[in-house]
Protein backbone atom coordinates (compact mmCIF):
# COMPACT_ATOMS: atom_id res chain seq x y z
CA UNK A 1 -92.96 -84.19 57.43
CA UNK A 2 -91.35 -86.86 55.23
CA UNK A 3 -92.29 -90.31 55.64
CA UNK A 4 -89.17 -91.16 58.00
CA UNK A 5 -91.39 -88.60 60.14
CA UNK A 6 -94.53 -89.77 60.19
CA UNK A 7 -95.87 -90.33 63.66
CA UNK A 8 -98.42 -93.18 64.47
CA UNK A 9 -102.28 -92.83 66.36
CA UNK A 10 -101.31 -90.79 69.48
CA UNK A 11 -97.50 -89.72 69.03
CA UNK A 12 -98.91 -86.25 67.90
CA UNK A 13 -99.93 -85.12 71.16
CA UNK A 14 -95.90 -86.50 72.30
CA UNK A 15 -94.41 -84.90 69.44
CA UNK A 16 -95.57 -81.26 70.24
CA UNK A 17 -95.14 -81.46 73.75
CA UNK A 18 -91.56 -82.20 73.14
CA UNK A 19 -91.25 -79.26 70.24
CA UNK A 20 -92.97 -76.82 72.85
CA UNK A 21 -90.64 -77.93 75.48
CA UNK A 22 -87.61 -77.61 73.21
CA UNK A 23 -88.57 -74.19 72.26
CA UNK A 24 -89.00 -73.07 75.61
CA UNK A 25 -85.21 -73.67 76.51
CA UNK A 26 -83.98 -72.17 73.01
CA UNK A 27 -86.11 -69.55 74.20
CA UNK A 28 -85.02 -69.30 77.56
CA UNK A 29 -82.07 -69.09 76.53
CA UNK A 30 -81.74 -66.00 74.27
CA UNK A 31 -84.05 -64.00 76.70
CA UNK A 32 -83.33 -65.09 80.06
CA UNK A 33 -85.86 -63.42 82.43
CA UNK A 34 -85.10 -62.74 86.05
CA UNK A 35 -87.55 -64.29 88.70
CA UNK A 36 -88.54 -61.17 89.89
CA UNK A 37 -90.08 -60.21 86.68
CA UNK A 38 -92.39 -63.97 86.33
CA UNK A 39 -95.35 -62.86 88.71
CA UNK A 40 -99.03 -62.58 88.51
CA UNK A 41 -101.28 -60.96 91.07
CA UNK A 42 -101.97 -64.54 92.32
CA UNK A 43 -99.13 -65.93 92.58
CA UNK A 44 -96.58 -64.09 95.15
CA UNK A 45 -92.75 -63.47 94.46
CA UNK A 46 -91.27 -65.02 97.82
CA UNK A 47 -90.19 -61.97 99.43
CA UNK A 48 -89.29 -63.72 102.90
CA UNK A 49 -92.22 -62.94 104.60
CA UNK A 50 -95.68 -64.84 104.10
CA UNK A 51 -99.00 -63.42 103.21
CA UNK A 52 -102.24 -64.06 104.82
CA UNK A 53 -103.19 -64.85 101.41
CA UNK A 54 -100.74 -67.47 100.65
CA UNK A 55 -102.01 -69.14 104.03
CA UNK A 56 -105.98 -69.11 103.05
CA UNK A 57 -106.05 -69.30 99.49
CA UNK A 58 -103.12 -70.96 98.18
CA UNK A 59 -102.97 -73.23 101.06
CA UNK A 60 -99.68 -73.18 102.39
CA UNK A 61 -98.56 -74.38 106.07
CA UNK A 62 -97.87 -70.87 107.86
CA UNK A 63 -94.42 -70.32 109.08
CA UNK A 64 -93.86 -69.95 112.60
CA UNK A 65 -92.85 -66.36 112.27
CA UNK A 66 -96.22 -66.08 110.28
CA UNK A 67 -98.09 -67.28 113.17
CA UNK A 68 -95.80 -65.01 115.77
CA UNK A 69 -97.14 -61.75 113.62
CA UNK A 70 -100.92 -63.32 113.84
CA UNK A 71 -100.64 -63.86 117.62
CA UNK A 72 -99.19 -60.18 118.31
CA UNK A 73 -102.20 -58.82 116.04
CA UNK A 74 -104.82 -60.82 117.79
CA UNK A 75 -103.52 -59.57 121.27
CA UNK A 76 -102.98 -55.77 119.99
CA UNK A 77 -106.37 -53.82 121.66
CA UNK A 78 -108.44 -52.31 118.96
CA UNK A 79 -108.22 -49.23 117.22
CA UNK A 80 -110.53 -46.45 118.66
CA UNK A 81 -112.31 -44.72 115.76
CA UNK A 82 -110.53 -41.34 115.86
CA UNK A 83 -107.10 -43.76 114.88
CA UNK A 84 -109.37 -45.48 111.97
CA UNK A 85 -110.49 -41.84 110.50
CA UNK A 86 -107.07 -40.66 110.66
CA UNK A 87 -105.11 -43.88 108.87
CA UNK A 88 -108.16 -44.08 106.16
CA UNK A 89 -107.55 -39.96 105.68
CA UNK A 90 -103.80 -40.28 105.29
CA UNK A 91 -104.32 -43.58 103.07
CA UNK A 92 -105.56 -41.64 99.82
CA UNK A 93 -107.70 -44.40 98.67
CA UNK A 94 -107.07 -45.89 95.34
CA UNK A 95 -105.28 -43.08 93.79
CA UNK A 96 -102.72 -42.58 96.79
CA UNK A 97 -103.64 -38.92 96.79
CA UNK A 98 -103.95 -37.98 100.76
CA UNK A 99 -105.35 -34.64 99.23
CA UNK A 100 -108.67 -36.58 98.16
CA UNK A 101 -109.13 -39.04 100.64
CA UNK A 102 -112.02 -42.15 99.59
């Protein structure tokens, strides 16, 4: 930095927030990424229709259609067990093989 640069007590902190935040756009800008692609495992791509997740972790207000599919489920009658065996058999567990069920 030359002396026309210097920063005073407490500009530091100012000055490389704006250099990260200026680097960023240039960034952005010569590899533009799609929205699809900027996910994590905790944080949901909005694909329309809410998670039960969403609702209890990440504390949003569930839609009305949200609450529509919870209502439905809560009035379904249960599974018997036979139904249970059958859906965890043609699952595959964690490797999605039905051929070696978990």
């Amino acid at each position: 930095m030359s002396n026309s640069d210097m920063l005073k007590d407490g500009d530091f902190a100012s000055w490389v927030d704006q250099k990260a935040e200026a680097l960023k756009f240039a960034l952005g800008e010569k590899f533009p990424v799609p929205p699809s692609e900027l996910h994590s495992p905790s944080v949901h791509v909005e694909t329309g229709r809410q998670k039960l997740e969403e609702v209890l972790l990440e504390h949003e207000e569930p839609t009305e259609e949200f609450l529509e599919e919870l209502r439905a489920l809560e009035g379904a009658p249960p599974l018997s067990d036979e139904e249970l065996a059958r859906q965890a058999l043609e699952a595959g567990g964690g490797d999605g093989d039905a051929a070696t069920p978990e």
